[in-house]
PDB file of N, CA and C in Angstrom:
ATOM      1  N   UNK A   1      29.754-116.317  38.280  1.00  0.00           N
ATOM      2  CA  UNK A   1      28.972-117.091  37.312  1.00  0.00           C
ATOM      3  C   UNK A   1      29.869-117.518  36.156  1.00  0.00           C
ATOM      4  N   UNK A   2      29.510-119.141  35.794  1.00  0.00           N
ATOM      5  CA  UNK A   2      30.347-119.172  34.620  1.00  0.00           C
ATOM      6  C   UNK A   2      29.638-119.721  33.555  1.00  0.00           C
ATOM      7  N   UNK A   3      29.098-118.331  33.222  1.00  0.00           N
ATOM      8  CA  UNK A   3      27.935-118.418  32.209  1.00  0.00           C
ATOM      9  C   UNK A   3      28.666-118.154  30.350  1.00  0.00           C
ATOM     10  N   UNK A   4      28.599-118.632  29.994  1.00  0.00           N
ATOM     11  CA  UNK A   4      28.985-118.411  28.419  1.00  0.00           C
ATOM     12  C   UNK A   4      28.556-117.252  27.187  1.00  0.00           C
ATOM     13  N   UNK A   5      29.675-116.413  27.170  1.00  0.00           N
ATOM     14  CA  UNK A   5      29.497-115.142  26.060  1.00  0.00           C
ATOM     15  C   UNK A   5      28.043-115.435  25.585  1.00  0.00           C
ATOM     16  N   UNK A   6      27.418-114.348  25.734  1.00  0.00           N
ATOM     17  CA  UNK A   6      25.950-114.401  24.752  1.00  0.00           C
ATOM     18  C   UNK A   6      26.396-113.692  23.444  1.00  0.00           C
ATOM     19  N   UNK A   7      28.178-113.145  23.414  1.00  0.00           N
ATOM     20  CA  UNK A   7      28.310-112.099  22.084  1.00  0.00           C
ATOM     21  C   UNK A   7      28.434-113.733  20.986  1.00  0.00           C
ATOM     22  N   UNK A   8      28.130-112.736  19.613  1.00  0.00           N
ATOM     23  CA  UNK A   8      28.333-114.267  18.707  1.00  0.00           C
ATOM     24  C   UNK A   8      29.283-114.050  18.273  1.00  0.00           C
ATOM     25  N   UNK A   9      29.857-115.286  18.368  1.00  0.00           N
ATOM     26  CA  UNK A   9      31.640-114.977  17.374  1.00  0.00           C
ATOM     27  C   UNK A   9      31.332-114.923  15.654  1.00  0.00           C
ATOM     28  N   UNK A  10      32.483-113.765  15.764  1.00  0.00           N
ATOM     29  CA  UNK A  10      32.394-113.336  14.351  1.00  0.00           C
ATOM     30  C   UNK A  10      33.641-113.736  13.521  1.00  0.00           C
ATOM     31  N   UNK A  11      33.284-114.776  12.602  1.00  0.00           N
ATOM     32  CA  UNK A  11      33.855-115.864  11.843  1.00  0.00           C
ATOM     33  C   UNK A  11      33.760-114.851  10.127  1.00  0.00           C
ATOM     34  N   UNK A  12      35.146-114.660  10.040  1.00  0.00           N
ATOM     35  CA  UNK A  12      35.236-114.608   8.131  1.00  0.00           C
ATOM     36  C   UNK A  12      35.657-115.148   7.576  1.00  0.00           C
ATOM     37  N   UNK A  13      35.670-115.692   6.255  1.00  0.00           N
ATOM     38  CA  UNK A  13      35.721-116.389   5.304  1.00  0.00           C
ATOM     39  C   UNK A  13      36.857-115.610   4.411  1.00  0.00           C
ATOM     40  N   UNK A  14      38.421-116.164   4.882  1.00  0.00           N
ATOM     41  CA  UNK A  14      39.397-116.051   4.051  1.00  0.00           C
ATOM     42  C   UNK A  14      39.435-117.265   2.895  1.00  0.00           C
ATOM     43  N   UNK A  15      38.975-116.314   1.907  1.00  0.00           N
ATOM     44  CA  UNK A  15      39.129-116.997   0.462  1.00  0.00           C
ATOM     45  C   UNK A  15      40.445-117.576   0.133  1.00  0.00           C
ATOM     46  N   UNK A  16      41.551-116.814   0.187  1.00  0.00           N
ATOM     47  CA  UNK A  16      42.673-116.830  -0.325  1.00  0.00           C
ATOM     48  C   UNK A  16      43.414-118.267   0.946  1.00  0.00           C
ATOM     49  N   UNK A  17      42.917-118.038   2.020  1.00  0.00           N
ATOM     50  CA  UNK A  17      43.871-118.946   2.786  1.00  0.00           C
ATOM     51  C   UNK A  17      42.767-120.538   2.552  1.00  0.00           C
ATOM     52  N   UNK A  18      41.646-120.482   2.235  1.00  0.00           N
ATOM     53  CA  UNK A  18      40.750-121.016   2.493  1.00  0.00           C
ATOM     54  C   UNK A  18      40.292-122.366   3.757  1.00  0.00           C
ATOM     55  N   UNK A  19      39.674-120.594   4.253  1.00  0.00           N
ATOM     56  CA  UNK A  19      39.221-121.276   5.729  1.00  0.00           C
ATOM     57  C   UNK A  19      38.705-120.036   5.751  1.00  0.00           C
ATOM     58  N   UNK A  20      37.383-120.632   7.182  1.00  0.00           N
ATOM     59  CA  UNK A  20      36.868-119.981   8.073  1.00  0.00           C
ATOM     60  C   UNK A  20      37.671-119.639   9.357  1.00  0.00           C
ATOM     61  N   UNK A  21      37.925-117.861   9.531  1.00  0.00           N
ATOM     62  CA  UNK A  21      38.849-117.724  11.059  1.00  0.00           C
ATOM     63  C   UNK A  21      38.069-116.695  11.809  1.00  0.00           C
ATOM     64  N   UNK A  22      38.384-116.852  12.922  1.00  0.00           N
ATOM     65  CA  UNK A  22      37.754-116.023  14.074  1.00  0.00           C
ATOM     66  C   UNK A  22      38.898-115.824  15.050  1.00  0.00           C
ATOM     67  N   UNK A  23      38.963-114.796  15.551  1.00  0.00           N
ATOM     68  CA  UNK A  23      40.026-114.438  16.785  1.00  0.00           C
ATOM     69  C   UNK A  23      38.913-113.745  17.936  1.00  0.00           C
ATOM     70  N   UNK A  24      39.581-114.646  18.792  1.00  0.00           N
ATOM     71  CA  UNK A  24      38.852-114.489  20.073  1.00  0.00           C
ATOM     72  C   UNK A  24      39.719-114.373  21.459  1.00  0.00           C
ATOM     73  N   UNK A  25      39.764-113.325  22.051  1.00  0.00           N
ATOM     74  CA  UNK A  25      40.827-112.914  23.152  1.00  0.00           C
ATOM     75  C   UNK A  25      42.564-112.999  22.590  1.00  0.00           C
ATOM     76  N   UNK A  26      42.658-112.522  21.585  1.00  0.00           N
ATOM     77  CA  UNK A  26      43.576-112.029  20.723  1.00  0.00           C
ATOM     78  C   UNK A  26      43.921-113.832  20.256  1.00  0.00           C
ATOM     79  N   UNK A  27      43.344-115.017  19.911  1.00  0.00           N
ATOM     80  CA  UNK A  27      43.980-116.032  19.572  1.00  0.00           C
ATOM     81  C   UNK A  27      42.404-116.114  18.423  1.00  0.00           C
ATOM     82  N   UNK A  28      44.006-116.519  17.655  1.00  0.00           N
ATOM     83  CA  UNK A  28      43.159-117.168  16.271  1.00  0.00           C
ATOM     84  C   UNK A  28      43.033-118.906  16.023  1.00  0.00           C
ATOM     85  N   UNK A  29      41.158-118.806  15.818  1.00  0.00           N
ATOM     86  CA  UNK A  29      40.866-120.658  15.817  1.00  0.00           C
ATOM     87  C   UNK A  29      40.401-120.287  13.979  1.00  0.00           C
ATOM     88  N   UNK A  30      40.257-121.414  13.670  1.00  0.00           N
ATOM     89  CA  UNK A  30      39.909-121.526  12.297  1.00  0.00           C
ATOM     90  C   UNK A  30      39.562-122.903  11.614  1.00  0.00           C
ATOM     91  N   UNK A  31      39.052-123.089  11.025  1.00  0.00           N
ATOM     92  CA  UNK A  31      38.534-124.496   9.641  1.00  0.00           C
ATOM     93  C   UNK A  31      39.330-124.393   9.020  1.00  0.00           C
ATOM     94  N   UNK A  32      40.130-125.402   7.871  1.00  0.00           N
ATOM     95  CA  UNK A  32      40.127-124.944   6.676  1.00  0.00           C
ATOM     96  C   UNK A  32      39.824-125.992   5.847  1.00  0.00           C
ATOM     97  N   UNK A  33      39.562-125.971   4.551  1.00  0.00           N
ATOM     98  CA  UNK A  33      39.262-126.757   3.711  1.00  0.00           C
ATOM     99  C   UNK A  33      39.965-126.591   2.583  1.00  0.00           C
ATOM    100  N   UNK A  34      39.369-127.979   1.418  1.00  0.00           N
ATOM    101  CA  UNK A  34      39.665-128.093   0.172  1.00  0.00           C
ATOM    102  C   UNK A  34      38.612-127.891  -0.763  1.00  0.00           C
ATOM    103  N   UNK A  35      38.488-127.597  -2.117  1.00  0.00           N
ATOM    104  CA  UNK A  35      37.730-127.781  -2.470  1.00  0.00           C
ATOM    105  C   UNK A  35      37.878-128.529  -4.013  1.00  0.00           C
ATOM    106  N   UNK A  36      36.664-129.942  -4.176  1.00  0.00           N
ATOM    107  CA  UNK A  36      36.704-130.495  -5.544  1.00  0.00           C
ATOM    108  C   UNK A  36      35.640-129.944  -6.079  1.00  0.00           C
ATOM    109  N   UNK A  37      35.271-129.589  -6.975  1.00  0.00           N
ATOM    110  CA  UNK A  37      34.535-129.458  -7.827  1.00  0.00           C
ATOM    111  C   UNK A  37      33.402-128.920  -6.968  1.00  0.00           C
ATOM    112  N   UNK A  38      32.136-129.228  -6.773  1.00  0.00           N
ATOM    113  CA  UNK A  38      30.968-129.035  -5.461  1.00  0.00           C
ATOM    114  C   UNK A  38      30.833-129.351  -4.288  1.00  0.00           C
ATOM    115  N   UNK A  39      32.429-129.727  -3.949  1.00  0.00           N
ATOM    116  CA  UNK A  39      32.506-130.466  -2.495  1.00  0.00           C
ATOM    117  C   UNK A  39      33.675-129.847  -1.903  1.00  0.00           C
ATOM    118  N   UNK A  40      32.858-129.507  -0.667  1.00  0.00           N
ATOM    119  CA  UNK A  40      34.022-128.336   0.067  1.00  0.00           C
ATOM    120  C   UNK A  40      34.788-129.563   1.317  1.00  0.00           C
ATOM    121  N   UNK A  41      35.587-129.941   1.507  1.00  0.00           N
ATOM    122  CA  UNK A  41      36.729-130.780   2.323  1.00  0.00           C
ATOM    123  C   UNK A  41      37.068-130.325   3.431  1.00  0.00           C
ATOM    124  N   UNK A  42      36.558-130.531   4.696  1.00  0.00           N
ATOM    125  CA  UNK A  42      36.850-129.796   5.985  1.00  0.00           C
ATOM    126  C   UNK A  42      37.756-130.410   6.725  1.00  0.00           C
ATOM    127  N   UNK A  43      39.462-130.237   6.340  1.00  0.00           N
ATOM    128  CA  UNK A  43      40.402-130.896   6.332  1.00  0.00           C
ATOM    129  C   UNK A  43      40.868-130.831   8.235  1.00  0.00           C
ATOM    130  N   UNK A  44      40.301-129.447   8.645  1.00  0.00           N
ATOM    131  CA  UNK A  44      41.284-128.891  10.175  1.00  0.00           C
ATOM    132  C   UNK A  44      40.290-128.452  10.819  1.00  0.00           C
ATOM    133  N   UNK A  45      40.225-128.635  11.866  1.00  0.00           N
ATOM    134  CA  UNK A  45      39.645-127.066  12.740  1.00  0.00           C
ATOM    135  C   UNK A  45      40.548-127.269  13.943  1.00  0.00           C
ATOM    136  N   UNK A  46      41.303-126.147  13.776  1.00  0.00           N
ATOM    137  CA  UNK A  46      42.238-125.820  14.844  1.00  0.00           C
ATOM    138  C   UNK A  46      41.656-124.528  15.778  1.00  0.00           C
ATOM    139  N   UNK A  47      41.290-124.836  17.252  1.00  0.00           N
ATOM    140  CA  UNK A  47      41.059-123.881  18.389  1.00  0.00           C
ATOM    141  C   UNK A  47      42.218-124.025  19.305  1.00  0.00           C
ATOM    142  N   UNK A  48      42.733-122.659  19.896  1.00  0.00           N
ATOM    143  CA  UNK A  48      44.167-122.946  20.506  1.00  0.00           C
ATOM    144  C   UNK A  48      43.393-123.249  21.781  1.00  0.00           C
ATOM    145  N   UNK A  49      44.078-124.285  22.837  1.00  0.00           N
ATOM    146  CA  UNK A  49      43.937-124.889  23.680  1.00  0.00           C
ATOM    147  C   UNK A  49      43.375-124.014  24.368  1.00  0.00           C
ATOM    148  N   UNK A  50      43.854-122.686  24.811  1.00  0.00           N
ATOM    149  CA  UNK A  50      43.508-121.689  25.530  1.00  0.00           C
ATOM    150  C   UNK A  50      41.704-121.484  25.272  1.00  0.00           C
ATOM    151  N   UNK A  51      41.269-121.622  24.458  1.00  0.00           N
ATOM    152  CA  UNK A  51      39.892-121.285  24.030  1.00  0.00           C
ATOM    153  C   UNK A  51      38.894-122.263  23.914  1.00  0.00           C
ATOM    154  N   UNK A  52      39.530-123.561  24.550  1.00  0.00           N
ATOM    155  CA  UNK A  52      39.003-124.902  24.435  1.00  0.00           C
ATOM    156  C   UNK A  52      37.666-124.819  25.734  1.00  0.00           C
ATOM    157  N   UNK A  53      36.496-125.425  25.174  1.00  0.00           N
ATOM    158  CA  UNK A  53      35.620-125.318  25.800  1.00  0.00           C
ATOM    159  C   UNK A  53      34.513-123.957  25.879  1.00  0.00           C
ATOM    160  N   UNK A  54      34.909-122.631  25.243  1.00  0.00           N
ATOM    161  CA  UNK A  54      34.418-121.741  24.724  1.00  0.00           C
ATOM    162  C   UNK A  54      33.344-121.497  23.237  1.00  0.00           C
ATOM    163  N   UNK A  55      32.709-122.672  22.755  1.00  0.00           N
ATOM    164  CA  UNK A  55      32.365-123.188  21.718  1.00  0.00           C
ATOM    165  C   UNK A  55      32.855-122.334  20.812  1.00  0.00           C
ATOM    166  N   UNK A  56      34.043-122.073  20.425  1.00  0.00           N
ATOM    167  CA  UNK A  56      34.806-121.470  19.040  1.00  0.00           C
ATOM    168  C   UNK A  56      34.861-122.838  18.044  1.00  0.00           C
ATOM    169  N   UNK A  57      35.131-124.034  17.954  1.00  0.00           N
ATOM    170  CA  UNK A  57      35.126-125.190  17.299  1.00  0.00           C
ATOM    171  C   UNK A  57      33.886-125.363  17.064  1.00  0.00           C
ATOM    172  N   UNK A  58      32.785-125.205  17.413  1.00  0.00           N
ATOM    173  CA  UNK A  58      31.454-125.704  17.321  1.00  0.00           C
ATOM    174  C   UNK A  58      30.837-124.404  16.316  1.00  0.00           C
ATOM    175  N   UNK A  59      31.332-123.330  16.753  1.00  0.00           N
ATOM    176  CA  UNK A  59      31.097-121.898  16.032  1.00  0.00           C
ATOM    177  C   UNK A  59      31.136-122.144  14.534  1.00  0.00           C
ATOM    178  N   UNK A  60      32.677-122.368  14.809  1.00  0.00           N
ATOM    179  CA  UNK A  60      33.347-122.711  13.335  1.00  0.00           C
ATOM    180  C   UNK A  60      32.802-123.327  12.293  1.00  0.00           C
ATOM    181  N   UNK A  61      32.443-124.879  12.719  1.00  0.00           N
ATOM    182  CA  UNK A  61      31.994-125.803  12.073  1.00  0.00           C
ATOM    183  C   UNK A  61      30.243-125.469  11.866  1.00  0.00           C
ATOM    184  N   UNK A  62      29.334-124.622  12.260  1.00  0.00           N
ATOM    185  CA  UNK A  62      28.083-124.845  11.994  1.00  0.00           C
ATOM    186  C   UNK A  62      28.642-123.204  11.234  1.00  0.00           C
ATOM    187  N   UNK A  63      29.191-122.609  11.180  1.00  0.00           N
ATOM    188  CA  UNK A  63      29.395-121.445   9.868  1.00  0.00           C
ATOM    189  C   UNK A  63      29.925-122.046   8.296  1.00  0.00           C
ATOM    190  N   UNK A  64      30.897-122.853   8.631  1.00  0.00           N
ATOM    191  CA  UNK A  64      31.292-123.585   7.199  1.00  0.00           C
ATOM    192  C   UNK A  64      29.939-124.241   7.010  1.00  0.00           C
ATOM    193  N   UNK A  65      29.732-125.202   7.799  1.00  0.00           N
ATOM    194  CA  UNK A  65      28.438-126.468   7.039  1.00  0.00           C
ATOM    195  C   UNK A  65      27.113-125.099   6.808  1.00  0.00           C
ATOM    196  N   UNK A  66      27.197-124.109   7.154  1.00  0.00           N
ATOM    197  CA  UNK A  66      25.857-123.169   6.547  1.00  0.00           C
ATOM    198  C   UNK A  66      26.378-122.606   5.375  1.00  0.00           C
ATOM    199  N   UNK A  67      27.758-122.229   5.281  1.00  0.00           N
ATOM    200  CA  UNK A  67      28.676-121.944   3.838  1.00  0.00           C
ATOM    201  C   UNK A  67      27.643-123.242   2.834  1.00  0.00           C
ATOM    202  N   UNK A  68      28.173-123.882   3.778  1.00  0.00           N
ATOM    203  CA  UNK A  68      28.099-125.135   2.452  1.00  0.00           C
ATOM    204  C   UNK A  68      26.847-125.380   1.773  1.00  0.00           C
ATOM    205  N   UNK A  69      25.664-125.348   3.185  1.00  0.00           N
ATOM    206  CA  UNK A  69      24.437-125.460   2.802  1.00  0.00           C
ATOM    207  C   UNK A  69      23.922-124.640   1.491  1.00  0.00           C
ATOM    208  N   UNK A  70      23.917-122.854   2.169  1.00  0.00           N
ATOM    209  CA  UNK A  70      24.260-121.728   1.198  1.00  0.00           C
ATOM    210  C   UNK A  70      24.568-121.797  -0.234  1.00  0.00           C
ATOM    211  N   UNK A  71      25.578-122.237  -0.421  1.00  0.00           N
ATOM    212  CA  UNK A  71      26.239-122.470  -1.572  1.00  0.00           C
ATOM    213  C   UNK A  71      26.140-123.682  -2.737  1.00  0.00           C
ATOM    214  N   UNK A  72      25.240-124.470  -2.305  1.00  0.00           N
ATOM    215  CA  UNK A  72      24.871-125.677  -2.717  1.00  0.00           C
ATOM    216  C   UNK A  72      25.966-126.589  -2.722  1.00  0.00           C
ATOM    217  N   UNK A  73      26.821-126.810  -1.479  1.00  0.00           N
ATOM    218  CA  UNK A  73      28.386-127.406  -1.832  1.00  0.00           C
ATOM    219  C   UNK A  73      27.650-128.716  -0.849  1.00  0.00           C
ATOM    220  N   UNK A  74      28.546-129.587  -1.252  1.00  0.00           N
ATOM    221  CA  UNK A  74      28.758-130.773  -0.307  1.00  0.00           C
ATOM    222  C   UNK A  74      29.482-131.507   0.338  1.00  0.00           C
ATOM    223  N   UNK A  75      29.754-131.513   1.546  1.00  0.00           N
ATOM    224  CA  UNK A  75      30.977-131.861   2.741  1.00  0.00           C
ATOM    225  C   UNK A  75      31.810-132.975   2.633  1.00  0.00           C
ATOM    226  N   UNK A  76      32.310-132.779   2.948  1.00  0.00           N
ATOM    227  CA  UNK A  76      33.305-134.413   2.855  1.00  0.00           C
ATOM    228  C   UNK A  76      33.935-134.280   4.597  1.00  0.00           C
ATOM    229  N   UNK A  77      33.675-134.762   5.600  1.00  0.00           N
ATOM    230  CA  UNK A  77      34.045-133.965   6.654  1.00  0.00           C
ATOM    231  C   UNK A  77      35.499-135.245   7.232  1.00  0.00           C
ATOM    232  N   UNK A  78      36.693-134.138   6.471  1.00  0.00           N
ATOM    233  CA  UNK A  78      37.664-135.518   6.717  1.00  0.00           C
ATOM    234  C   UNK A  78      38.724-135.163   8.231  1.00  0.00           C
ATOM    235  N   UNK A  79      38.512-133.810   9.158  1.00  0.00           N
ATOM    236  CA  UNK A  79      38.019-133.724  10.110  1.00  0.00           C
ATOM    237  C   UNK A  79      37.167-134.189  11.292  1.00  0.00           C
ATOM    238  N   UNK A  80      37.842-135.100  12.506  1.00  0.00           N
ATOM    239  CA  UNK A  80      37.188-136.139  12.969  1.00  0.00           C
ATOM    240  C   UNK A  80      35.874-134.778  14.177  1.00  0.00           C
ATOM    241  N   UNK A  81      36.597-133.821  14.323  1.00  0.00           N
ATOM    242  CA  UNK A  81      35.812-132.394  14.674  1.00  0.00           C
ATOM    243  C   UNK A  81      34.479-132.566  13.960  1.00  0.00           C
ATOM    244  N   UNK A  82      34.701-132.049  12.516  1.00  0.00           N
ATOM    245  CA  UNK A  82      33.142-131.795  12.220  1.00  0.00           C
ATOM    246  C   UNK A  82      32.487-133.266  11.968  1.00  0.00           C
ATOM    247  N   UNK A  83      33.018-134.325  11.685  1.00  0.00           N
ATOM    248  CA  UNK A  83      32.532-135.172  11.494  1.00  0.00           C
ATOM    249  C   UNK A  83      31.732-135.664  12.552  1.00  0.00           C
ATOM    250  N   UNK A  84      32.080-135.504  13.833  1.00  0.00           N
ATOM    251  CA  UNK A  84      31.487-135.828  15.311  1.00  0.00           C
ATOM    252  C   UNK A  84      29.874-134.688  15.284  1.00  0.00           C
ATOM    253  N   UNK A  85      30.295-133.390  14.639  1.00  0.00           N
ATOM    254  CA  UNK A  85      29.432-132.275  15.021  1.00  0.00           C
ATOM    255  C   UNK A  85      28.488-132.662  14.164  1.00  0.00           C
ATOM    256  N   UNK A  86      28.145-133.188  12.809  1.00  0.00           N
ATOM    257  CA  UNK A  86      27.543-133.771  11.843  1.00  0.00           C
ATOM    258  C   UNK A  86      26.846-135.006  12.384  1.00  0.00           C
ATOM    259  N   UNK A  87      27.491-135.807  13.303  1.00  0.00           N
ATOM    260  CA  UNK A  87      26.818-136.283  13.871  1.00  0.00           C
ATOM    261  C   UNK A  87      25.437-136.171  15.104  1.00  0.00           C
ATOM    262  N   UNK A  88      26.122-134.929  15.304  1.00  0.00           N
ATOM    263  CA  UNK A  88      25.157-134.490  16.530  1.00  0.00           C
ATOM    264  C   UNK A  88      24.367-133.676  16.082  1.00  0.00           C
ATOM    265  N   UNK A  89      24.161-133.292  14.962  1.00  0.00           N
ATOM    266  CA  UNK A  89      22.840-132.133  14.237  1.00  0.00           C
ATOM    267  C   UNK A  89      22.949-132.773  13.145  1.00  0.00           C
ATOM    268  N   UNK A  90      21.928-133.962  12.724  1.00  0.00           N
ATOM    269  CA  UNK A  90      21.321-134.722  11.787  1.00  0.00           C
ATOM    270  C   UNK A  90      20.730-133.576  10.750  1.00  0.00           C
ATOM    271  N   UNK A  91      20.553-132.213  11.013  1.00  0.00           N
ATOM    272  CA  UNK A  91      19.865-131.086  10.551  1.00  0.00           C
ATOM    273  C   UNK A  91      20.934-131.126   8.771  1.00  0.00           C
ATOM    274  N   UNK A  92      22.140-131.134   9.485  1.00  0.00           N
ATOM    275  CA  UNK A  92      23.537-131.347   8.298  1.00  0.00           C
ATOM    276  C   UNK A  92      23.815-132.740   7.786  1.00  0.00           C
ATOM    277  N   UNK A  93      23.403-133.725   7.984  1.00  0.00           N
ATOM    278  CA  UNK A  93      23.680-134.960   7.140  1.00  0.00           C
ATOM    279  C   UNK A  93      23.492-134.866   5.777  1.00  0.00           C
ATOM    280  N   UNK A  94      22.140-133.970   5.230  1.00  0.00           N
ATOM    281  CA  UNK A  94      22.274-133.924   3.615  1.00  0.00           C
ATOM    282  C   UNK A  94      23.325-133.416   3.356  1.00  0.00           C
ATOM    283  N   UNK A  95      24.191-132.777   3.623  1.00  0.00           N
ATOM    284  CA  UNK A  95      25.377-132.108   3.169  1.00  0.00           C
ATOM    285  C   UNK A  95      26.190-132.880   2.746  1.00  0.00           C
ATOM    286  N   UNK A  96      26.565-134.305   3.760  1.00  0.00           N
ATOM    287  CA  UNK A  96      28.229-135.282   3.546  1.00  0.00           C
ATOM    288  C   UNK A  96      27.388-136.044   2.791  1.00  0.00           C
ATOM    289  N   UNK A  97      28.702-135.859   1.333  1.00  0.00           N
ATOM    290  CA  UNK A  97      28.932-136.514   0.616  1.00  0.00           C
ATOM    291  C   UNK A  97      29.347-137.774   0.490  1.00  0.00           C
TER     292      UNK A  97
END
């Protein structure tokens, strides 16, 4: 069967590097951003090839845009990644700025 982890990936929020990272089968994927003033900049999301198709990128990006929601911040998604994923859950459009 090639059924997909029901475990949820567990994504933390390095302040200091600023980004969201998760390691999954010893490889690290991650977001990172900028931030202006109330607007958080979702500059990367890097998943190593190896993990492609494992929704770690999709993980990623609906944990930052709930950061963001959370936090009263607003996206700038200069990331063609989340910008596509923003497209596909209209749920996050109030967010981009």
């Amino acid at each position: 069967m090639n059924q997909a982890s029901t475990d949820p990936i567990a994504i933390t929020h390095n302040e200091q590097a600023k980004r969201f990272e998760t390691v999954v089968e010893g490889q690290v994927g991650y977001i990172s951003y900028q931030q202006r003033d109330d607007t958080l900049i979702y500059d990367h999301t890097i998943v190593p090839q190896s993990l492609g198709g494992k929704g770690v990128g999709s993980a990623l990006v609906k944990h930052a845009l709930n950061y963001a929601r959370d936090n009263d911040k607003k996206v700038l998604p200069q990331c063609s990644f989340v910008a596509s994923y923003i497209d596909k859950h209209p749920e996050y459009q109030h967010l981009v700025s």
